[in-house]
N, C-alpha and C. Protein backbone atom coordinates (compact mmCIF):
# COMPACT_ATOMS: atom_id res chain seq x y z
N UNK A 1 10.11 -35.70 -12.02
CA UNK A 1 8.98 -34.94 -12.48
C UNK A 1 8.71 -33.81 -11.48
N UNK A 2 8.66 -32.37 -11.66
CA UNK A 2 8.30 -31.32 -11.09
C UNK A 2 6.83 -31.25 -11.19
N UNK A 3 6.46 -30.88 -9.73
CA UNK A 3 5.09 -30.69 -10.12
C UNK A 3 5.33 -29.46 -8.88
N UNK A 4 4.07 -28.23 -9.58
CA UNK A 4 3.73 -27.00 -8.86
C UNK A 4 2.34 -27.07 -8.33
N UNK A 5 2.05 -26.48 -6.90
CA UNK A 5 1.27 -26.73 -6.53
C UNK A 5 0.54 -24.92 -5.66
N UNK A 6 -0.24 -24.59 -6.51
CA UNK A 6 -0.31 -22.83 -6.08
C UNK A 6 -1.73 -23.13 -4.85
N UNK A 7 -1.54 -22.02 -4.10
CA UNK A 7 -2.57 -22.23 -2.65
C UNK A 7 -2.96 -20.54 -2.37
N UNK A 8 -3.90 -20.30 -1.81
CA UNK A 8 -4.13 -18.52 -1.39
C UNK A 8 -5.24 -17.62 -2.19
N UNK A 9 -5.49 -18.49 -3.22
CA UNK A 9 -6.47 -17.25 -3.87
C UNK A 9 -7.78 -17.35 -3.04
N UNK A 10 -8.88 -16.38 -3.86
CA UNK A 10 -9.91 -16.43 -2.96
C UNK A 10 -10.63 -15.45 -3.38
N UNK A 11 -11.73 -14.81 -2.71
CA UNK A 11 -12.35 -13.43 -2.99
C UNK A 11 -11.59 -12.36 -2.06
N UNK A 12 -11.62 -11.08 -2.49
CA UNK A 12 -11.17 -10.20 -1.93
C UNK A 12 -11.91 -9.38 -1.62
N UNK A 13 -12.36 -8.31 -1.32
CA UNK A 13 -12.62 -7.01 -1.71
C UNK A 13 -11.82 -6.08 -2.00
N UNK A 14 -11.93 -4.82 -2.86
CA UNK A 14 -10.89 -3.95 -3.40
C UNK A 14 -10.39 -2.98 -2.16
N UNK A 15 -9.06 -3.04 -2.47
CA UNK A 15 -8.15 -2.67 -1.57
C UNK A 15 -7.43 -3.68 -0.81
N UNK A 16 -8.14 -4.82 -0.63
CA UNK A 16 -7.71 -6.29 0.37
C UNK A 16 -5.99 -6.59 -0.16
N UNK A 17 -6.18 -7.50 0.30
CA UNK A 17 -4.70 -8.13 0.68
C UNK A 17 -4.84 -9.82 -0.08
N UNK A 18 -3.89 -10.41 -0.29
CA UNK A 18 -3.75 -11.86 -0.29
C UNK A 18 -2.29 -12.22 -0.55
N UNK A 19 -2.09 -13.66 0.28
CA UNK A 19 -1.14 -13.80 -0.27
C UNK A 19 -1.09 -15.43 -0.89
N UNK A 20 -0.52 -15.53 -2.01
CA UNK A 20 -0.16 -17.00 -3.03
C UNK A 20 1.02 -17.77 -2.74
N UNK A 21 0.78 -18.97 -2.38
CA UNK A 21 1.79 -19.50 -2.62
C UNK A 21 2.21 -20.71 -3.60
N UNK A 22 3.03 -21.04 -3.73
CA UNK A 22 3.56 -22.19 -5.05
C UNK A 22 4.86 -23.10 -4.58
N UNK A 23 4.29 -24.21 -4.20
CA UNK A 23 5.05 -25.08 -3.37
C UNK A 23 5.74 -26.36 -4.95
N UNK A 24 7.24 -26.50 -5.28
CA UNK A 24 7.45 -27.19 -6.01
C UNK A 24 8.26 -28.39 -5.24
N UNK A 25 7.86 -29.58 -6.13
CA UNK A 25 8.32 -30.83 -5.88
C UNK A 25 9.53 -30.83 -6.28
N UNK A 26 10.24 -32.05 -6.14
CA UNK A 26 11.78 -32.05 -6.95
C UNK A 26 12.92 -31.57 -6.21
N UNK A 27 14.46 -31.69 -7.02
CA UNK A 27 14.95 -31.28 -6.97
C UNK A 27 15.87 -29.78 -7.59
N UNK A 28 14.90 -29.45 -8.40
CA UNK A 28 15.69 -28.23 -9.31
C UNK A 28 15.42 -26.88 -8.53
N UNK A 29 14.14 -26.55 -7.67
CA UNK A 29 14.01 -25.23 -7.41
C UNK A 29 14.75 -24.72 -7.32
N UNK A 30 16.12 -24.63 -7.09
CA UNK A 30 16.68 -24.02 -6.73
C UNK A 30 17.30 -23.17 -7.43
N UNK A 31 18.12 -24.21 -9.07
CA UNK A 31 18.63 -23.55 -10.11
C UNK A 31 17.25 -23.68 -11.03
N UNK A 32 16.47 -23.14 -10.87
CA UNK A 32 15.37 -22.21 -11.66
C UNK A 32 14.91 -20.82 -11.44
N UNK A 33 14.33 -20.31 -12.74
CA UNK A 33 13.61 -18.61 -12.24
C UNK A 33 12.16 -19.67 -12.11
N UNK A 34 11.85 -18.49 -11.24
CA UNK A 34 9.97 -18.71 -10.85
C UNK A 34 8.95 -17.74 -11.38
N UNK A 35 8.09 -17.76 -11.00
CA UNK A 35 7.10 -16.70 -11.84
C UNK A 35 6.00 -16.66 -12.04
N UNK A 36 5.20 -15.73 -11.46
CA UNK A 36 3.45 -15.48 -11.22
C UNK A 36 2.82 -14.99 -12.77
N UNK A 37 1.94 -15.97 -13.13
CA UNK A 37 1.54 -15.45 -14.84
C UNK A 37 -0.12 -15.34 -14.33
N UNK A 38 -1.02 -14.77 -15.11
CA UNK A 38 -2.38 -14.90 -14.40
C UNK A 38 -3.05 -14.75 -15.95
N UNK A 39 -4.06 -14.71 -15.88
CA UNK A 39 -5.19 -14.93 -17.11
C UNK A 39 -6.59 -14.62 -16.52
N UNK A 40 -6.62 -13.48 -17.45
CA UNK A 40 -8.57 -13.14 -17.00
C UNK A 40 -9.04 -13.71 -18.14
N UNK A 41 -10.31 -14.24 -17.90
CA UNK A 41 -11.40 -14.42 -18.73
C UNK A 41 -11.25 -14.20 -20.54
N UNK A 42 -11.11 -13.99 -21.16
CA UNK A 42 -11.33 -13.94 -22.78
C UNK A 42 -9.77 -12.97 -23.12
N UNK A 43 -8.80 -13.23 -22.53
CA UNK A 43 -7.43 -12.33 -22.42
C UNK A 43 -6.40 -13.63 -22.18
N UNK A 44 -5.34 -13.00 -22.74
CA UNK A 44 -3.93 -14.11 -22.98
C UNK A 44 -3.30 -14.16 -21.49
N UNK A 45 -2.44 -15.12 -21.12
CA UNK A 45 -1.76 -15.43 -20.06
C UNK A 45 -0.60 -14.18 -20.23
N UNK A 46 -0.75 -13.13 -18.97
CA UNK A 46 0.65 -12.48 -18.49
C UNK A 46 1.45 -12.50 -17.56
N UNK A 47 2.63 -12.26 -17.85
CA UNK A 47 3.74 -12.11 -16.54
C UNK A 47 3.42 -11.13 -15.81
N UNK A 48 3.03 -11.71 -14.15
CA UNK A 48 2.92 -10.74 -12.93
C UNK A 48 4.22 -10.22 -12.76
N UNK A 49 5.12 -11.57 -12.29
CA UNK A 49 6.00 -10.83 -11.68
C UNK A 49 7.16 -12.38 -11.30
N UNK A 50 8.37 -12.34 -11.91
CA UNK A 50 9.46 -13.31 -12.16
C UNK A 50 10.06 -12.88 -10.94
N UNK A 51 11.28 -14.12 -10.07
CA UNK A 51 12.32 -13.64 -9.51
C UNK A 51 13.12 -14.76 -9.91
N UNK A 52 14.14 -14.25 -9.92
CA UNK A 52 15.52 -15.13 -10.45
C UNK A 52 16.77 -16.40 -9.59
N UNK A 53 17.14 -16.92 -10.28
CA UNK A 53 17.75 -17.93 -8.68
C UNK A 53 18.74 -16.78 -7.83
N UNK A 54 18.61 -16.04 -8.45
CA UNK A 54 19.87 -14.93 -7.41
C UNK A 54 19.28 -14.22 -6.52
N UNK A 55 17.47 -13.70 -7.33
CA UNK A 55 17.05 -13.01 -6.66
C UNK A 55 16.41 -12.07 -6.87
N UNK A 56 16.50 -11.69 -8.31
CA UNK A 56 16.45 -10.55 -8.86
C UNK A 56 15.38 -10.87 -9.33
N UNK A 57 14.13 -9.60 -8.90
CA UNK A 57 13.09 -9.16 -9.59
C UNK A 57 12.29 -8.56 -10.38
N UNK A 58 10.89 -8.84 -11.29
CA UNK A 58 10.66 -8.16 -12.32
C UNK A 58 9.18 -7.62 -12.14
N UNK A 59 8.69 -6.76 -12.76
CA UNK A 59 7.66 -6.94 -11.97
C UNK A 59 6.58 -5.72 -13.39
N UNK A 60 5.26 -6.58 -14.05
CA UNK A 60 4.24 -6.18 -14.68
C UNK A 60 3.90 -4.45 -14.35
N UNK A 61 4.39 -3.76 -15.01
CA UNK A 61 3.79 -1.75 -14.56
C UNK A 61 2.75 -1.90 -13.92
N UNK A 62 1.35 -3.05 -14.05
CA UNK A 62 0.57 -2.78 -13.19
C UNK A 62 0.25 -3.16 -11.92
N UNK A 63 1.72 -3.74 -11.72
CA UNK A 63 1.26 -4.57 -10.14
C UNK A 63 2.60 -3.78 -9.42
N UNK A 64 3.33 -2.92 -10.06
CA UNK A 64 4.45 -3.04 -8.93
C UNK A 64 4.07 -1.58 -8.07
N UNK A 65 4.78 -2.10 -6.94
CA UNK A 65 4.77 -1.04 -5.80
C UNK A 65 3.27 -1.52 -5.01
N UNK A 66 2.54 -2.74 -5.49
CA UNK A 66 1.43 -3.72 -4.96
C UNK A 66 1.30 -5.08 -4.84
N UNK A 67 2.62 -5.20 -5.79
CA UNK A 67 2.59 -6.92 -5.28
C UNK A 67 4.47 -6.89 -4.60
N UNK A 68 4.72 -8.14 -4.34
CA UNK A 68 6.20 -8.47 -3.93
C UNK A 68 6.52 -10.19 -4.46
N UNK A 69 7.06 -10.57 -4.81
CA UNK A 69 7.43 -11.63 -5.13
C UNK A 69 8.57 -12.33 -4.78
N UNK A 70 8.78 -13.45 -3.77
CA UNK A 70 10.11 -14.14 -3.05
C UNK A 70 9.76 -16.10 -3.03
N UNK A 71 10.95 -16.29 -2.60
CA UNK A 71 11.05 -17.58 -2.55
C UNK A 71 11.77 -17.85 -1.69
N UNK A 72 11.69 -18.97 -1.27
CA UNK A 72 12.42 -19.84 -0.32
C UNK A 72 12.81 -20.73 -0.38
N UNK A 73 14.27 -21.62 -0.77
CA UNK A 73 14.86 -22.48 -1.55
C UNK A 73 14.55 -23.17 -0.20
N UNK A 74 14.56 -22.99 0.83
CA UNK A 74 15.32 -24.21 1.63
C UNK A 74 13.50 -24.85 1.92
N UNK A 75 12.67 -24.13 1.64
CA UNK A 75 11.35 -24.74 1.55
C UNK A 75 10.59 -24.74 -0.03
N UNK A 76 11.19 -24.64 -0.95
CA UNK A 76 11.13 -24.83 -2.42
C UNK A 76 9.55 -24.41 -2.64
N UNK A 77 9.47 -23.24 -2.50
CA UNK A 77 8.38 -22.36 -1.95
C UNK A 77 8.55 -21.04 -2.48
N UNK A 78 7.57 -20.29 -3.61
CA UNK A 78 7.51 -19.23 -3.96
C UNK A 78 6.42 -18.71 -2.94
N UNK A 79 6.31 -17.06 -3.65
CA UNK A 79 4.93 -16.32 -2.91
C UNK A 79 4.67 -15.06 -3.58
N UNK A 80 3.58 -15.30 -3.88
CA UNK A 80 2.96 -13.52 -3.88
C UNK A 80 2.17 -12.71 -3.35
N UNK A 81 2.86 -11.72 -1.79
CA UNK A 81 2.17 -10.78 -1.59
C UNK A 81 1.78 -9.91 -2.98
N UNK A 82 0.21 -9.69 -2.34
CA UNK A 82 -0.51 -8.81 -3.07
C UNK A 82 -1.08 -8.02 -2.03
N UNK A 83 -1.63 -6.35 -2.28
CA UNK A 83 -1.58 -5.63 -1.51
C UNK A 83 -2.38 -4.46 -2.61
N UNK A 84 -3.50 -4.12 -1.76
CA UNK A 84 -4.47 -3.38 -2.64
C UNK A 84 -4.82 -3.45 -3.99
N UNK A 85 -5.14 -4.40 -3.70
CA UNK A 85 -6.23 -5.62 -4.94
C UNK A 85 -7.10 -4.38 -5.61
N UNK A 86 -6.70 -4.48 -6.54
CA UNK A 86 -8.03 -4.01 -7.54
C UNK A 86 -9.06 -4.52 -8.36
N UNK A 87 -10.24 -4.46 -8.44
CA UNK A 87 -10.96 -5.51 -9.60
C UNK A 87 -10.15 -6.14 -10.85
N UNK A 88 -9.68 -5.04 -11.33
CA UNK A 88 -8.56 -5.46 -12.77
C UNK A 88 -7.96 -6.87 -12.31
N UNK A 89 -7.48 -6.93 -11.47
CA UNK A 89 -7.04 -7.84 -10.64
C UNK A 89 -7.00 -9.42 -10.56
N UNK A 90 -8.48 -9.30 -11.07
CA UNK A 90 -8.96 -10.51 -10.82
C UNK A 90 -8.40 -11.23 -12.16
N UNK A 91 -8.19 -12.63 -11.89
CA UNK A 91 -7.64 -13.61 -12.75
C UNK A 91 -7.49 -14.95 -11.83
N UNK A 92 -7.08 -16.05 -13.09
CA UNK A 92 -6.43 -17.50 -12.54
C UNK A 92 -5.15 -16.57 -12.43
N UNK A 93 -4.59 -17.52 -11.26
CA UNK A 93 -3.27 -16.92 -11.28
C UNK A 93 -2.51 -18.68 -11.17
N UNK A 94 -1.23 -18.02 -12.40
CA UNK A 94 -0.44 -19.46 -12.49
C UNK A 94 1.39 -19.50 -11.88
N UNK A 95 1.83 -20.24 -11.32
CA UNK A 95 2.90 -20.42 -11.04
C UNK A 95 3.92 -21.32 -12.55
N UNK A 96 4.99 -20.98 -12.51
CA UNK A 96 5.87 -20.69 -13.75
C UNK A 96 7.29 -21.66 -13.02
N UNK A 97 7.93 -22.27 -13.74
CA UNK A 97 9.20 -22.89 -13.07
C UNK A 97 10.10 -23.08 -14.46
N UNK A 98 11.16 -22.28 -14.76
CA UNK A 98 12.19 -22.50 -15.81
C UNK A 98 13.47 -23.00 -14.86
N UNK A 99 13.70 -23.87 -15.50
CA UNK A 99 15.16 -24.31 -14.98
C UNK A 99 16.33 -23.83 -15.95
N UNK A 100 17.03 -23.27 -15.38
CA UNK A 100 18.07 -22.62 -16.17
C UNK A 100 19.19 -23.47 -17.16
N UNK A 101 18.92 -24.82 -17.13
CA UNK A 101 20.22 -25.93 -17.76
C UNK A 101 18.86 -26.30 -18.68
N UNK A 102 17.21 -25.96 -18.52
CA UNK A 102 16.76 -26.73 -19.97
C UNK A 102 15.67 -25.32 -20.25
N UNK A 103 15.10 -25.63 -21.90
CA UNK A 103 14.45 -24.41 -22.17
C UNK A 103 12.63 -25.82 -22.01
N UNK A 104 12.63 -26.27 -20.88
CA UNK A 104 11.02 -27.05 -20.56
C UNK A 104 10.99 -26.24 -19.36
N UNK A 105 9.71 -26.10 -19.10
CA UNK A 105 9.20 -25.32 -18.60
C UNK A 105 7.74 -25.98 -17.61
N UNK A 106 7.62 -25.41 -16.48
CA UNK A 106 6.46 -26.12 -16.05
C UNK A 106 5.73 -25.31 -15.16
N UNK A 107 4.31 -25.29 -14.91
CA UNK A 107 2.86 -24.60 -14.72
C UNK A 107 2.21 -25.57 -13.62
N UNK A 108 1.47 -24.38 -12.49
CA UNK A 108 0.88 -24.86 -11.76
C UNK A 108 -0.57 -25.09 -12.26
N UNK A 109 -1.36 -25.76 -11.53
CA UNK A 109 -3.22 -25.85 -11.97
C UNK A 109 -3.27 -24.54 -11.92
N UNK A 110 -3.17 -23.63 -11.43
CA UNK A 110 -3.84 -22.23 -10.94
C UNK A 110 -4.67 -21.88 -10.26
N UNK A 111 -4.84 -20.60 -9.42
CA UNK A 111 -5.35 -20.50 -8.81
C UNK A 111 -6.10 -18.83 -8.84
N UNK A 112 -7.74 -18.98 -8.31
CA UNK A 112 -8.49 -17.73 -8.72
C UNK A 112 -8.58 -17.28 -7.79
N UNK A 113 -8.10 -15.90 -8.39
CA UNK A 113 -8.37 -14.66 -7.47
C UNK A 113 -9.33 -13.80 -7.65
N UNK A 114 -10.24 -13.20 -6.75
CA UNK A 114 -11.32 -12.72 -7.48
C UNK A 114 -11.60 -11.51 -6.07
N UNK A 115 -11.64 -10.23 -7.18
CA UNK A 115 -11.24 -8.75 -6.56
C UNK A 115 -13.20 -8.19 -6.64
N UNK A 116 -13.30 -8.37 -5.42
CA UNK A 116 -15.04 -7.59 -6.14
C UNK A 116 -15.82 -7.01 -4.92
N UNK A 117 -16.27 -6.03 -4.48
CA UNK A 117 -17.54 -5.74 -3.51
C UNK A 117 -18.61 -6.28 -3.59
């Protein structure tokens, strides 16, 4: 059983910084993509920002060139720098785990980020 476990949100103020992390149990991290999804208030769950078991990144028009997204197999450990937070910003933010040999899929509790003066 995989279980995700996301850590880092918080209040910010606009312009601030944070960074997320998403610590998975198990053995698959490794051959899986990962992936930051977030959800504001009365709005559908979107993709922040995927990276792939190779490496390769994707990244939402409104976060890139402000967020970064990496992992660390040998600590089965995602992350998302974020970097000049904007109110828009604010959301649960969820961690994502596809394993590439099945189409199941698995979600962290989430975690709130909250962008405000």
């Amino acid at each position: 059983q995989v279980q995700l476990v996301e850590s880092g949100g918080g209040l910010v103020q606009p312009g601030g910084s944070l960074r997320l992390s998403c610590a998975a149990s198990g053995s698959i991290f490794k051959v899986s993509a990962m992936g930051w999804y977030r959800q504001a208030p009365g709005e559908q769950r979107e993709s922040v920002a995927t990276v792939g078991t190779g490496g390769t990144t994707n990244y939402a028009d409104s976060v890139k060139a402000r967020f970064t997204i990496s992992r660390d197999n040998a600590k089965n450990t995602m992350y998302l720098q974020m970097n000049n937070l904007k109110p828009e910003d604010t959301a649960v933010y969820y961690c994502n785990l596809k394993p590439v040999f099945s189409a199941r899929e698995y979600w962290g509790q989430g975690t709130q980020v909250t962008v405000s003066s």
